[in-house]
C-alpha atoms as a PDB file:
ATOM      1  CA  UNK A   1     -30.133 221.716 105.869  1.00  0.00           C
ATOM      2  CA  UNK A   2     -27.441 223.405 104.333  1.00  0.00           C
ATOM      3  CA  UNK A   3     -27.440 227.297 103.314  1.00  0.00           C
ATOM      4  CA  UNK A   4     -24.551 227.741 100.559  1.00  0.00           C
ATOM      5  CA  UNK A   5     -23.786 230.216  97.513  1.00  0.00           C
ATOM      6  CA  UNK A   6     -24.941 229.197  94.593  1.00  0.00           C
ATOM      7  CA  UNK A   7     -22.887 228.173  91.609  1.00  0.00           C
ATOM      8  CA  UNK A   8     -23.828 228.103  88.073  1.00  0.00           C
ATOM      9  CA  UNK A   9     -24.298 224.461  87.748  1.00  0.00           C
ATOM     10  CA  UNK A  10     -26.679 224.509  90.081  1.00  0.00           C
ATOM     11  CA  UNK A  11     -28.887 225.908  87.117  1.00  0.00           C
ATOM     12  CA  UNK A  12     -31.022 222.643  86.229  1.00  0.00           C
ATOM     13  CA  UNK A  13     -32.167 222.522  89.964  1.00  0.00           C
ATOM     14  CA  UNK A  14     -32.732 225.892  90.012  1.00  0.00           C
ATOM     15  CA  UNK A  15     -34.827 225.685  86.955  1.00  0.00           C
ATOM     16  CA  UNK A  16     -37.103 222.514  88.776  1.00  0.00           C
ATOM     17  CA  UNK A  17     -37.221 224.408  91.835  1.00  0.00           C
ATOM     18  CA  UNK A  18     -38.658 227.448  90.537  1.00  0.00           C
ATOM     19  CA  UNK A  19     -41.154 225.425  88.366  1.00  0.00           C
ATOM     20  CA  UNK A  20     -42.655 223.887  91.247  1.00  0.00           C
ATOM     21  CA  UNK A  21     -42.745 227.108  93.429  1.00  0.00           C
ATOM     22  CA  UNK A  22     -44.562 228.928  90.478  1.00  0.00           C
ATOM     23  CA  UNK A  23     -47.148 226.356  89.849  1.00  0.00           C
ATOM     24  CA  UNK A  24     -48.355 227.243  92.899  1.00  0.00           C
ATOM     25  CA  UNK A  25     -50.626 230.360  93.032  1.00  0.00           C
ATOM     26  CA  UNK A  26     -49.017 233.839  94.163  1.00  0.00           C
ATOM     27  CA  UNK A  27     -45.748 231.724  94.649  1.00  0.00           C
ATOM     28  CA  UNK A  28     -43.796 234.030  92.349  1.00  0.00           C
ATOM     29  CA  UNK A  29     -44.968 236.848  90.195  1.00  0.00           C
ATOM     30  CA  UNK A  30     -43.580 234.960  87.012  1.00  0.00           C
ATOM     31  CA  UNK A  31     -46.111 232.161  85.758  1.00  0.00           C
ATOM     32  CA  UNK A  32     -44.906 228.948  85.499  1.00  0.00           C
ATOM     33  CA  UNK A  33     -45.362 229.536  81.467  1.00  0.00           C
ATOM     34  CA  UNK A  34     -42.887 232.644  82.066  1.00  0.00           C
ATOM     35  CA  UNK A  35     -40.218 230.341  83.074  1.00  0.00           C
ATOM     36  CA  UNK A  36     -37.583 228.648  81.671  1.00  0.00           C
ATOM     37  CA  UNK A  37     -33.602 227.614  81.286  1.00  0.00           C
ATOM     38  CA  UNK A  38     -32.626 231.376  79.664  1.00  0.00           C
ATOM     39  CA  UNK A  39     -34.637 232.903  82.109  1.00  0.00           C
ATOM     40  CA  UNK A  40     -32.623 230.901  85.280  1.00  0.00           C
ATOM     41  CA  UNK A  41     -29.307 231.321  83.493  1.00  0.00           C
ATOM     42  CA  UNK A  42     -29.907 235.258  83.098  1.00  0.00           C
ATOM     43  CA  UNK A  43     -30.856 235.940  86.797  1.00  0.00           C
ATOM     44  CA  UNK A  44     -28.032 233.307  88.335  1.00  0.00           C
ATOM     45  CA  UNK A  45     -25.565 235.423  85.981  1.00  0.00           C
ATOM     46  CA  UNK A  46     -26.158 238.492  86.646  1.00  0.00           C
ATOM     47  CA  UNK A  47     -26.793 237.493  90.722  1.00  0.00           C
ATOM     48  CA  UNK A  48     -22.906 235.665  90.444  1.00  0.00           C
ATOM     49  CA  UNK A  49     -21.381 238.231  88.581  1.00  0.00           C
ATOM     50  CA  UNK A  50     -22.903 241.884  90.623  1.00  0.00           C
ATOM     51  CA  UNK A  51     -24.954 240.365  93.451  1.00  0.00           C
ATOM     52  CA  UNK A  52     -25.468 237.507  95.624  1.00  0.00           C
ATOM     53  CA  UNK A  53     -27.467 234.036  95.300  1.00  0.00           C
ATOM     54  CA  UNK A  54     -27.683 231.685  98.141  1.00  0.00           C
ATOM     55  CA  UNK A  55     -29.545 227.729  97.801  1.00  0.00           C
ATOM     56  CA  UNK A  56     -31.137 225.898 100.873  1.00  0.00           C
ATOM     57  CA  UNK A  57     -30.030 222.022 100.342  1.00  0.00           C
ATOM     58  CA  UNK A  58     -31.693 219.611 102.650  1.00  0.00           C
ATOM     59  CA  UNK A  59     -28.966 216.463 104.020  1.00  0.00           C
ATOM     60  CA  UNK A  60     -30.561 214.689 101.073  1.00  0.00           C
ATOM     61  CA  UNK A  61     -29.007 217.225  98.318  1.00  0.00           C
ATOM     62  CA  UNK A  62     -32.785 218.531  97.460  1.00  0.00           C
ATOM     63  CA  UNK A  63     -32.726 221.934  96.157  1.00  0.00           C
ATOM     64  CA  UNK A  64     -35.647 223.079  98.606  1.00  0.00           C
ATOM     65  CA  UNK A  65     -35.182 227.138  97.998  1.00  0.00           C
ATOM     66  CA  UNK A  66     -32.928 230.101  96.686  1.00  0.00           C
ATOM     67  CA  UNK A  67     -32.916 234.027  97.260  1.00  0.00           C
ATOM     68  CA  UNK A  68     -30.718 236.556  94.819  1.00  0.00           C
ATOM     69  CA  UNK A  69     -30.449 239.866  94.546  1.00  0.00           C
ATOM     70  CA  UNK A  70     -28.238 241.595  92.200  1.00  0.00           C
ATOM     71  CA  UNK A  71     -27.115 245.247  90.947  1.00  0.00           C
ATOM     72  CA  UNK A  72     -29.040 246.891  88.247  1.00  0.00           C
ATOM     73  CA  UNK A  73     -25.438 247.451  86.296  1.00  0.00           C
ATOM     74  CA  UNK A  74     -25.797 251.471  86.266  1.00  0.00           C
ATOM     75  CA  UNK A  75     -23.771 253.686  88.152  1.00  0.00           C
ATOM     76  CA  UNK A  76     -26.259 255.849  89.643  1.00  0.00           C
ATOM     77  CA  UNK A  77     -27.631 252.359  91.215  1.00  0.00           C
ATOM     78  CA  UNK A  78     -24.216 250.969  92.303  1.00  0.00           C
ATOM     79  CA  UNK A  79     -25.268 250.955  95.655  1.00  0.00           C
ATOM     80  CA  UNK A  80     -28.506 248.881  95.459  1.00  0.00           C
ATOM     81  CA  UNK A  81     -28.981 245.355  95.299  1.00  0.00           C
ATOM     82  CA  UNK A  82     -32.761 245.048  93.454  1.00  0.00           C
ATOM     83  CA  UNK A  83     -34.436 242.382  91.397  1.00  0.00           C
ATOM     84  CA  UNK A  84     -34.487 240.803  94.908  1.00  0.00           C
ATOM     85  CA  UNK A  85     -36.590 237.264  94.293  1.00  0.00           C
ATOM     86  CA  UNK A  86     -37.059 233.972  96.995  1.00  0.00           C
ATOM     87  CA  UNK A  87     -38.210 231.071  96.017  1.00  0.00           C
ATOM     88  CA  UNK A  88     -39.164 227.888  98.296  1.00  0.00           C
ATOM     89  CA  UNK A  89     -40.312 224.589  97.624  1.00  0.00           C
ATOM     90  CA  UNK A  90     -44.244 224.441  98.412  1.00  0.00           C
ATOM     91  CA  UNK A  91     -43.483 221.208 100.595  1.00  0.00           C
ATOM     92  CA  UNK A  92     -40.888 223.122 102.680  1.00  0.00           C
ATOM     93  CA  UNK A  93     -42.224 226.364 103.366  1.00  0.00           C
ATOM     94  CA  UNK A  94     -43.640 227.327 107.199  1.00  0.00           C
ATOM     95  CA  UNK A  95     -39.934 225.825 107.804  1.00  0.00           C
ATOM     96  CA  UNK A  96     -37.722 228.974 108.461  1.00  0.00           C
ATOM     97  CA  UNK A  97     -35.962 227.797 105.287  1.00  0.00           C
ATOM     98  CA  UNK A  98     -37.204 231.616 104.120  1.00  0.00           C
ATOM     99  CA  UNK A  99     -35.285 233.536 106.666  1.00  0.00           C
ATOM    100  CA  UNK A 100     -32.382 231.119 106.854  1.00  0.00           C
ATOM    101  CA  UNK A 101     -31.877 232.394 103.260  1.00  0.00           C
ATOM    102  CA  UNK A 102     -32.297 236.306 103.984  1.00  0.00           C
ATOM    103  CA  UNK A 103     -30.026 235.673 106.825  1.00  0.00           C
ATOM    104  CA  UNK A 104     -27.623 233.983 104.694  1.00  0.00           C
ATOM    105  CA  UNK A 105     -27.465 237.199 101.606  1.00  0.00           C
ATOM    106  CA  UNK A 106     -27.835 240.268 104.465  1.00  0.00           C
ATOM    107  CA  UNK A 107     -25.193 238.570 106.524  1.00  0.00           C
ATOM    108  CA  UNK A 108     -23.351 238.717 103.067  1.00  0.00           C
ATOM    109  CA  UNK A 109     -24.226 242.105 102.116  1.00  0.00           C
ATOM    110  CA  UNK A 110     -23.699 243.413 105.868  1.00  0.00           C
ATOM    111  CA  UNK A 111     -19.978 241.740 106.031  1.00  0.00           C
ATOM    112  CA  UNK A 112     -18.769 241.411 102.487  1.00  0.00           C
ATOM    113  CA  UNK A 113     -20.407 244.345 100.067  1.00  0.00           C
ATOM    114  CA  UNK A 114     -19.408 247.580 101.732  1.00  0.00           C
ATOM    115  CA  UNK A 115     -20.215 249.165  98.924  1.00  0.00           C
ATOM    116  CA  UNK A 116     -24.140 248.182  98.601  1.00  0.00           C
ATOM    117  CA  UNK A 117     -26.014 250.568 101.298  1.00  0.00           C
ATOM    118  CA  UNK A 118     -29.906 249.675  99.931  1.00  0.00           C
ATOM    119  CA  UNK A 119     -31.064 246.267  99.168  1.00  0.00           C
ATOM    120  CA  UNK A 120     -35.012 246.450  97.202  1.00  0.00           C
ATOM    121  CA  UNK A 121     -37.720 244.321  96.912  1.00  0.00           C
ATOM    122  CA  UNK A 122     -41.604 244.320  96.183  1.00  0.00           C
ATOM    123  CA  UNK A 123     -44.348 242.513  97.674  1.00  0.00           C
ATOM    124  CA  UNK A 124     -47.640 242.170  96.491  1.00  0.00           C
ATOM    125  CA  UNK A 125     -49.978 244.137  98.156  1.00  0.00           C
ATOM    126  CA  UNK A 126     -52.466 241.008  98.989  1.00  0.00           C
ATOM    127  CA  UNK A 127     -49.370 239.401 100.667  1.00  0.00           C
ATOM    128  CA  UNK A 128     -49.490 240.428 104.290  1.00  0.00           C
ATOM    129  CA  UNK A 129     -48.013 237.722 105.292  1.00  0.00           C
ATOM    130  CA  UNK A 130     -44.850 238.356 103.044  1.00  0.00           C
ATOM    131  CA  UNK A 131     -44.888 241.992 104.095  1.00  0.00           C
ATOM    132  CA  UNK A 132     -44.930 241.319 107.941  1.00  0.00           C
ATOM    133  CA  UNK A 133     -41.620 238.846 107.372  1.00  0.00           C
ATOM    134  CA  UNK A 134     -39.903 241.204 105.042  1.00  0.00           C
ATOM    135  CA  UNK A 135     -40.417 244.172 108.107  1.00  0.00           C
ATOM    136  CA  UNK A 136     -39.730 241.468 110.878  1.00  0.00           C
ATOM    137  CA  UNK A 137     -35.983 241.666 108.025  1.00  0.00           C
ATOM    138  CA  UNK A 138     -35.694 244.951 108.489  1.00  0.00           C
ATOM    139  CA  UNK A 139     -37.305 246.282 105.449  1.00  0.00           C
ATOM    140  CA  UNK A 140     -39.407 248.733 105.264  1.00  0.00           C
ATOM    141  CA  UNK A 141     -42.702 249.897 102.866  1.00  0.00           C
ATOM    142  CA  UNK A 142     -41.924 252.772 100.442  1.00  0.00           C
ATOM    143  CA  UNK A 143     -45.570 253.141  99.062  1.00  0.00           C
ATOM    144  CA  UNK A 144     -47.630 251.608  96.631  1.00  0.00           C
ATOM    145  CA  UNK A 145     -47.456 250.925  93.009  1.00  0.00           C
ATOM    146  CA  UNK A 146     -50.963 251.182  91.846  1.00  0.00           C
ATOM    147  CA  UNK A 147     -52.598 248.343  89.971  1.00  0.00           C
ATOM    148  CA  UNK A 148     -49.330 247.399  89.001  1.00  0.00           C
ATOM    149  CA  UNK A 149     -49.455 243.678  88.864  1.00  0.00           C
ATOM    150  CA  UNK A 150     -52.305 242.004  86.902  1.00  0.00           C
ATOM    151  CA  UNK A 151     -53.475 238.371  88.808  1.00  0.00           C
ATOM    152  CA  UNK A 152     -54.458 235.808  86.362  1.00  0.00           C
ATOM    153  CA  UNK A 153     -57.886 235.959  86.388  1.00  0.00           C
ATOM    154  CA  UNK A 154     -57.545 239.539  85.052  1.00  0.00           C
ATOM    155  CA  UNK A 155     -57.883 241.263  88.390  1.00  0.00           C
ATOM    156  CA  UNK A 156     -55.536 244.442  89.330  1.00  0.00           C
ATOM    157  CA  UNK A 157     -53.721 244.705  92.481  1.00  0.00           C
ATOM    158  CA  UNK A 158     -50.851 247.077  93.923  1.00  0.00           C
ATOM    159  CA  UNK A 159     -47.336 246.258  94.522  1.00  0.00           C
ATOM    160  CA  UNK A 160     -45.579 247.555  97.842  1.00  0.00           C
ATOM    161  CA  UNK A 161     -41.528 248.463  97.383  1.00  0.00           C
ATOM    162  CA  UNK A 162     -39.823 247.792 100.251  1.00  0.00           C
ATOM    163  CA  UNK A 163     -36.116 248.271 101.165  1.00  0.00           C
ATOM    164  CA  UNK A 164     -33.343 247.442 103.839  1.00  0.00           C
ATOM    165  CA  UNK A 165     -31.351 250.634 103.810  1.00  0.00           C
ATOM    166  CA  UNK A 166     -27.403 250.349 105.913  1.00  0.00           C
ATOM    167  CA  UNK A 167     -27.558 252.383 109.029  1.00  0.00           C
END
């Protein structure tokens, strides 16, 4: 397994990858419906250009998982790294492949991005199991977004913000 940055051309695998983890339910917030090529080549941009991306590549060259984060472009926010997503392949998950990646981008943002002092993401409420790894990371829960997220079968639930914050 390797752990690498990404690079733009990786964008077709990317695209696959995140189609399969979607498809599965509560794999990603987005709906498998919700994505597509622009959608891939807008977060891999703006992750390349004001954030980090790294892919999980098994010895076979399979695209098997990918975590970005990136800056939300205003100055108030320079600090933050948000829009924080992981994806991994349904097959491969319950592999460490997960934390390999978060490794890989706070080892980045610890030696390489002085400059970015919070790192954000949000967790479904329902997710404990999410929740537990992202503490076990070092984040930590910042409240709850009330019936913020609507499941498909019409149901409400609450999202949990999380962040890493530099010591």
């Amino acid at each position: 397994m390797e752990i690498r940055k990404s690079r733009i051309t990786d964008r077709t695998a990317l695209l696959d990858l995140y189609l399969r983890v979607a498809r599965v339910p509560g794999g990603l917030a987005r709906l498998a419906s919700e994505i597509d090529a622009a959608y891939v080549e807008d977060f891999l941009t703006k992750a390349l250009k004001s954030g980090v991306s790294y892919l999980a590549v098994t010895d076979e060259g399979r695209l098997v998982g990918e975590i970005h984060a990136y800056s939300p472009g205003l100055f108030c926010f320079s600090h933050v790294l948000g829009d924080l997503t992981i994806a991994v392949d349904p097959e491969s998950q319950g592999m460490g492949i997960g934390r390999k990646l978060f490794e890989a981008l706070m080892n980045d943002v610890t030696s390489n991005l002085p400059g970015i002092s919070r790192v954000e993401l949000i967790a479904r409420e329902s997710n404990h199991a999410a929740i537990r790894f992202y503490e076990s990371l070092g984040f930590a829960r910042e409240g709850r977004l009330l019936q913020r997220i609507k499941n498909p079968d019409g149901s409400l639930e609450s999202d949990v913000p999380m962040a890493w914050t530099r010591d």
